[in-house]
Protein backbone atom coordinates (compact mmCIF):
# COMPACT_ATOMS: atom_id res chain seq x y z
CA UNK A 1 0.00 0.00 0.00
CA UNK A 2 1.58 3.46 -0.83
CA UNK A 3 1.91 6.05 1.91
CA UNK A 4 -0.81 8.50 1.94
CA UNK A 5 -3.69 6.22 0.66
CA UNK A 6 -5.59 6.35 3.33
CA UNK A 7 -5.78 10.49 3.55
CA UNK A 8 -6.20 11.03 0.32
CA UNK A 9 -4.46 14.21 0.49
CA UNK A 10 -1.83 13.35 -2.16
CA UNK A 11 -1.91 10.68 -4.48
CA UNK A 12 -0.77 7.47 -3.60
CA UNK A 13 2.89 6.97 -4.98
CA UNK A 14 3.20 11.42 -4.09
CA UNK A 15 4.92 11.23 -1.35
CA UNK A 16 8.79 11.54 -1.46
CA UNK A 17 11.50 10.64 0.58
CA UNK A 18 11.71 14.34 1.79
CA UNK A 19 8.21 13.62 2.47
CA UNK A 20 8.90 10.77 4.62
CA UNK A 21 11.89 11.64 6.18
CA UNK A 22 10.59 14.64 7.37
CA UNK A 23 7.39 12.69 9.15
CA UNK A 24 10.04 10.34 10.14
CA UNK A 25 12.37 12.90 11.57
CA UNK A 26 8.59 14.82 13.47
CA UNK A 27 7.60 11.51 14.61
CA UNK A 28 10.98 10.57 16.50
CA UNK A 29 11.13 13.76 17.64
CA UNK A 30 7.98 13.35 19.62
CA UNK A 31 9.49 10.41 20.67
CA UNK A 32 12.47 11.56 22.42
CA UNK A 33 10.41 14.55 24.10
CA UNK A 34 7.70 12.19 26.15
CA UNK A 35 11.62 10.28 27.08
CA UNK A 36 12.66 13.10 28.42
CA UNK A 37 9.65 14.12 29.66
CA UNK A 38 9.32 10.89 31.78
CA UNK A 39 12.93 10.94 32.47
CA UNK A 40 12.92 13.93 34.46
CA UNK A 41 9.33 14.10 36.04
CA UNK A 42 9.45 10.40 37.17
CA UNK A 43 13.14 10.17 38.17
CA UNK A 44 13.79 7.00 39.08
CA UNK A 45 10.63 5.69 38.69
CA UNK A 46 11.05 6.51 35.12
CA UNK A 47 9.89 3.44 32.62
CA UNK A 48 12.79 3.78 30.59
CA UNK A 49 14.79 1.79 33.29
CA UNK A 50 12.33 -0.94 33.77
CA UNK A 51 12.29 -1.44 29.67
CA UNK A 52 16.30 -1.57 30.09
CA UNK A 53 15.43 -4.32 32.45
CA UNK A 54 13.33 -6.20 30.00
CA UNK A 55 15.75 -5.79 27.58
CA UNK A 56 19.30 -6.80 29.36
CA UNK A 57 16.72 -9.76 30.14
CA UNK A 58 15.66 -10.37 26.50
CA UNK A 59 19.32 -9.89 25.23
CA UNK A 60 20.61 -12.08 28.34
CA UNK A 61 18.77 -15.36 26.26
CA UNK A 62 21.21 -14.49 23.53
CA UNK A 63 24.44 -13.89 24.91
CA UNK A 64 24.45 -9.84 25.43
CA UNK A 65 24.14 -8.40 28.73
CA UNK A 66 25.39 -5.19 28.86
CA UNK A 67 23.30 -3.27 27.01
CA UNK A 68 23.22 0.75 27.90
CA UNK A 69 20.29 2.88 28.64
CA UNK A 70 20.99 4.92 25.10
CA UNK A 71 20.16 1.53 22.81
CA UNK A 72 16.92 1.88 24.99
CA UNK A 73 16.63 5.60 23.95
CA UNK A 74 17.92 4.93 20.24
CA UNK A 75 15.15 1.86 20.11
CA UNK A 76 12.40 3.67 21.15
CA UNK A 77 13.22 6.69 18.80
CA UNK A 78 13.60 4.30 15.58
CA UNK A 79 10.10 3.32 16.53
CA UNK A 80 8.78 6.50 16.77
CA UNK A 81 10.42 7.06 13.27
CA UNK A 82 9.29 4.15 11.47
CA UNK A 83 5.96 4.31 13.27
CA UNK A 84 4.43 6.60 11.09
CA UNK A 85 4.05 4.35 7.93
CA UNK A 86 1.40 2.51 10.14
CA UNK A 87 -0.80 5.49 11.35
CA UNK A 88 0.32 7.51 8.51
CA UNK A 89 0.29 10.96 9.69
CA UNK A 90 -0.10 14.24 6.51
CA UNK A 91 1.70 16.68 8.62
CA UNK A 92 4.93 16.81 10.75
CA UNK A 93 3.01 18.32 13.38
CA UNK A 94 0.70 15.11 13.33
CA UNK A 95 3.65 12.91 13.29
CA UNK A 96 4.99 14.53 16.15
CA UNK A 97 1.65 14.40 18.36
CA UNK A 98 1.45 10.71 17.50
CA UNK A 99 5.14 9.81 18.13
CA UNK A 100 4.58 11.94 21.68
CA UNK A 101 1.38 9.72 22.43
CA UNK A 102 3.19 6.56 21.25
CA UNK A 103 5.50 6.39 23.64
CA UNK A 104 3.60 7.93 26.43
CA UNK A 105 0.89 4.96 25.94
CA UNK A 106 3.70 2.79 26.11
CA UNK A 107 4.94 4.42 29.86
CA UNK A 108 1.72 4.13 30.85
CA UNK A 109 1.72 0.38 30.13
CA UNK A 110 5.31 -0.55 31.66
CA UNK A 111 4.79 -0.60 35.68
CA UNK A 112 7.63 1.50 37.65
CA UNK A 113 10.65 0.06 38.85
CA UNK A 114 10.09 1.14 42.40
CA UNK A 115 12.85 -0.86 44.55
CA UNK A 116 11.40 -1.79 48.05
CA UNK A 117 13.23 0.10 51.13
CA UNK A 118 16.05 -1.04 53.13
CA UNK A 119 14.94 -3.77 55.89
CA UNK A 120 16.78 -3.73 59.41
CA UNK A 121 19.35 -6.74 59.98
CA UNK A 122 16.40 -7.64 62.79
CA UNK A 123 12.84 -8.21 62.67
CA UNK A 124 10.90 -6.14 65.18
CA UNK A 125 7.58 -7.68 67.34
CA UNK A 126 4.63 -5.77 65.59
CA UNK A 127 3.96 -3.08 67.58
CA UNK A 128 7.53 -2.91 69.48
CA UNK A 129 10.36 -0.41 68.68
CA UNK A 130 13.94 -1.70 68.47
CA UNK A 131 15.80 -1.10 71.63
CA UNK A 132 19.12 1.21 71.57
CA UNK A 133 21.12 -2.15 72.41
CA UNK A 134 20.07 -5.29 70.54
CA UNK A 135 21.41 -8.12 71.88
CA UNK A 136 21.66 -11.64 70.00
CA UNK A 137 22.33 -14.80 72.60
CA UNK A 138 22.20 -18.16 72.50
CA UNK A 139 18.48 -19.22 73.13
CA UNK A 140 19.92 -22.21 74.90
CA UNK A 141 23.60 -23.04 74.78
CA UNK A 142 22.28 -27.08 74.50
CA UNK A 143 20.91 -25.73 71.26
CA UNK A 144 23.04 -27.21 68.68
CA UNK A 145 21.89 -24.78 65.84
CA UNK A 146 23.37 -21.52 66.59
CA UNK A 147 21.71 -19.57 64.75
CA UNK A 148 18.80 -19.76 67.21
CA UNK A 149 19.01 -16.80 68.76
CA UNK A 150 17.12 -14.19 71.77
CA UNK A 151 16.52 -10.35 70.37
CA UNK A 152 15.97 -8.07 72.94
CA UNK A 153 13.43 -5.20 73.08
CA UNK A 154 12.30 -2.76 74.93
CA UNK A 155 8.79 -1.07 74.72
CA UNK A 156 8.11 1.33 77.49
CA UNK A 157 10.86 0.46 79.39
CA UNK A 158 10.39 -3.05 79.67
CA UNK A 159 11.68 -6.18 77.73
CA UNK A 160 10.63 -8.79 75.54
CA UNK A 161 12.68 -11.76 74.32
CA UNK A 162 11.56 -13.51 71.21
CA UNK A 163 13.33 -16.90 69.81
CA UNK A 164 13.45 -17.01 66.45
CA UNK A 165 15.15 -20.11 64.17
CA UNK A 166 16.44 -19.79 60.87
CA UNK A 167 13.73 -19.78 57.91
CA UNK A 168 12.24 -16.98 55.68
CA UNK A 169 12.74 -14.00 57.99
CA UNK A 170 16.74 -14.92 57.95
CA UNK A 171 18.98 -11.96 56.77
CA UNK A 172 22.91 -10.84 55.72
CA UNK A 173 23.69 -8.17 57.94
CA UNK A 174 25.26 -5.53 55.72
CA UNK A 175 27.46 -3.19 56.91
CA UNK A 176 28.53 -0.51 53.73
CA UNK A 177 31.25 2.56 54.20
CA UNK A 178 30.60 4.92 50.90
CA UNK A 179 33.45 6.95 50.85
CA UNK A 180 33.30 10.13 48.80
CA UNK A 181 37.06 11.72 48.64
CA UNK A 182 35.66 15.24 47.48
CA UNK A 183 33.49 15.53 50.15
CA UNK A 184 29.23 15.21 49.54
CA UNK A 185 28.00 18.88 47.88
CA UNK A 186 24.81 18.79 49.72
CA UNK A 187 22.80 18.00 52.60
CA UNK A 188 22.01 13.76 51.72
CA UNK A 189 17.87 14.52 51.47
CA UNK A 190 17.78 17.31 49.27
CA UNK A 191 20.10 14.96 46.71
CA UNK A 192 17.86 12.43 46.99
CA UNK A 193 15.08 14.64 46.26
CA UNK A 194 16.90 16.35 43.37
CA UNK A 195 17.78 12.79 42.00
CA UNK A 196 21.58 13.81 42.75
CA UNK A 197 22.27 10.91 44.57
CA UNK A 198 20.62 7.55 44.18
CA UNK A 199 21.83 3.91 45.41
CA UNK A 200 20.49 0.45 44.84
CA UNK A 201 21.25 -2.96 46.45
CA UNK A 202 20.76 -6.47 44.73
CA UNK A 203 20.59 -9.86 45.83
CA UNK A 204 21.42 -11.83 42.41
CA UNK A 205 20.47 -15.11 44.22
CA UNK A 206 16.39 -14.08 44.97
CA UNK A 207 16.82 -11.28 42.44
CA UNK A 208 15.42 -8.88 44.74
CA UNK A 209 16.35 -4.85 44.85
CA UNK A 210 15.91 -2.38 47.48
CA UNK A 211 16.72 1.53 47.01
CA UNK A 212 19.40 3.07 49.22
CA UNK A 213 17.49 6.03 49.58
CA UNK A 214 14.14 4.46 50.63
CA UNK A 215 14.17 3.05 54.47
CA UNK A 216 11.83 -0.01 56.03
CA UNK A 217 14.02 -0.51 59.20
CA UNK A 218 17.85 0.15 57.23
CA UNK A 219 19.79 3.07 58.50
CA UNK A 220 21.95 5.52 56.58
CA UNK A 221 24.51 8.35 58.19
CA UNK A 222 26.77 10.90 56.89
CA UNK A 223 29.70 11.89 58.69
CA UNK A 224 32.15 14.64 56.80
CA UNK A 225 32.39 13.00 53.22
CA UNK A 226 31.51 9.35 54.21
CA UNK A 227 28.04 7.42 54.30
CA UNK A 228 27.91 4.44 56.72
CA UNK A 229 24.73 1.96 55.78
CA UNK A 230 23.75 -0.51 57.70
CA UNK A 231 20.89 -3.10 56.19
CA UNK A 232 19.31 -6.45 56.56
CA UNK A 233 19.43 -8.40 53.13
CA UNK A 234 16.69 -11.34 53.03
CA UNK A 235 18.24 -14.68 52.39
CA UNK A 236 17.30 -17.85 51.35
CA UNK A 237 20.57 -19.63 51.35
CA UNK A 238 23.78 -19.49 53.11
CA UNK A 239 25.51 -17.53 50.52
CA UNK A 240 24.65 -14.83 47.81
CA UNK A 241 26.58 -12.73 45.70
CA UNK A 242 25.13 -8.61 46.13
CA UNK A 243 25.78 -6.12 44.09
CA UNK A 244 25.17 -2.24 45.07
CA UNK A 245 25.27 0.67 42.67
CA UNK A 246 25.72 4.52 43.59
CA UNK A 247 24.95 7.41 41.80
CA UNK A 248 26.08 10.57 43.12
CA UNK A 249 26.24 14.03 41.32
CA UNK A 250 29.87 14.71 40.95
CA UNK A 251 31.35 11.19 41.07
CA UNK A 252 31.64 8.13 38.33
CA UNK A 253 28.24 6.32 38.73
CA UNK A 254 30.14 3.30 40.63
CA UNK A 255 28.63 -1.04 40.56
CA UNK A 256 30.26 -3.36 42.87
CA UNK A 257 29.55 -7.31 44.15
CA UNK A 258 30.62 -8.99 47.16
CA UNK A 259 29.89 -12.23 49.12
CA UNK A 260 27.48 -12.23 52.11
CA UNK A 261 26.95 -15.67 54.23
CA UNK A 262 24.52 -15.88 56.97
CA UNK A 263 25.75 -15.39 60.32
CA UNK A 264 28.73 -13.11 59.53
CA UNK A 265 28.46 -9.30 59.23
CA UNK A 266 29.12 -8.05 55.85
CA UNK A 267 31.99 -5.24 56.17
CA UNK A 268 32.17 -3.28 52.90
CA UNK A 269 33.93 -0.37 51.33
CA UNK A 270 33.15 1.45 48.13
CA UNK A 271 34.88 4.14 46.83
CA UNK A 272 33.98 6.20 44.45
CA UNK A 273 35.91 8.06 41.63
CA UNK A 274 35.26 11.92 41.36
CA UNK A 275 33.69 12.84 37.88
CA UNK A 276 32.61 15.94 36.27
CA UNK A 277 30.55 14.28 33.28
CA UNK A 278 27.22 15.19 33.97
CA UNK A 279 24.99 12.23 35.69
CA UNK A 280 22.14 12.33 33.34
CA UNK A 281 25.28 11.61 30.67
CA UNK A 282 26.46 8.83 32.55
CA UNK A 283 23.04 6.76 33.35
CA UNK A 284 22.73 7.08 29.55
CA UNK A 285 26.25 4.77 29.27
CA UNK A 286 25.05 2.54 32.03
CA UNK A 287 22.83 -0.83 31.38
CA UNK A 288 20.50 -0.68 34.23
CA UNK A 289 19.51 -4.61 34.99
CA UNK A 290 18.63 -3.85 38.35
């Protein structure tokens, strides 16, 4: 079917490649403004990391992991382009509108990748807050399982010892030193709320994520230019390999792994490089699998 046919504006067989590389050009145009519309108002909640996701998956069956967030963008604007020999669009105004509405029907379909928050290395009672001194004992030194252990609480004043064996509710303790050798530009909220800094942990074994700058129980401190976070991963197995990844306006966007086994705090040190290319520059580079 020749373009146009179903306007009847110009004849079919009228419209030249100027033609169509002009409705091309307004239709991937509309395109990349509903990306960077969503990039910005959404932050990290943006879709355009969850379709990275999907795709480092897709491309994981055949052999290619790292895959950047800019094939994402490039993808997505080649569809907007060739998009318009399907809907067929007369002006480059109308090609635009329908390349902007493309993709933001496609946002709108792909759910946010909003990491759960950081868990505490122990489980409170409902109700109960964590006392300032948590104590883990033997529940009975005849025990042969020492993992069974007492956690002290203290609501009002008073204490409450619960015995809890190893199972679902079992977790690494993580114990991560961020150091930042220039110092940290800002007070840590207002990054976070700027989407200057932004930090995720992984557990590659249950494939779970949880955001840095989200809390459920975690902690996180500054003190001068270092960030101490302290965090209970969820296990279900004696070992797992974690990754974390920090983001932080004014270093190199930094992705680590280490070891964590059950019983044994996990002492870790990142680093990270100082870096004047531009963040948004950076997470463009970046494949974003978790």
């Amino acid at each position: 079917m020749s373009y146009g046919v179903k306007r009847g504006v110009k004849a079919p067989g009228e419209w030249g490649v100027g033609d169509l590389a002009g409705l091309a050009l307004a239709g991937a145009t509309g395109i990349i403004a509903a990306l960077v519309t969503d990039y910005q108002q959404s932050q990290e909640a943006s879709a355009l990391f969850t379709i990275n996701q999907w795709v480092v998956g897709l491309g994981s069956l055949l052999g290619f992991t790292d895959i950047p967030l800019w094939m994402v963008v490039a993808g997505l604007t080649m569809l907007g382009a060739g998009s318009i020999f399907y809907f067929q669009p007369i002006t480059r105004q109308g090609a635009f509108a329908q390349g902007f509405g493309l993709l933001a029907v496609l946002m709108t379909m792909t759910p946010a990748d909003l990491a759960g928050g950081m868990e505490s290395s122990v489980e409170a009672l409902p109700g109960l807050q964590p006392a300032s001194l948590v104590r883990e004992v033997s529940a009975d030194p005849m025990m042969a399982d020492p993992l069974i252990k007492t956690v002290a609480y203290a609501p009002g004043g008073g204490a409450i010892y619960k015995v809890q064996s190893r199972g679902a509710s079992d977790k690494y303790d993580l114990h991560l030193k961020i150091v930042y050798p220039n110092g940290i530009s800002d007070d840590i909220d207002s990054l976070i709320r700027r989407g200057a800094f932004r930090g995720r942990i992984h557990n590659a074994d249950t494939n779970e994520t949880w955001s840095i700058s989200r809390s459920a129980g975690g902690t996180l401190r500054v003190e001068g230019n270092t960030m101490y976070i302290h965090a209970g991963i969820p296990a279900e197995s004696q070992t797992a390999r974690i990754w974390v990844r920090i983001e932080m306006t004014g270093y190199a966007i930094e992705e680590q792994s280490a070891e964590a086994r059950l019983g044994q705090k996990l002492d870790w040190t990142v680093t990270m490089t100082p870096s004047a290319t531009p963040l948004f520059l950076q997470r463009l580079n970046k494949s974003y699998w978790f």
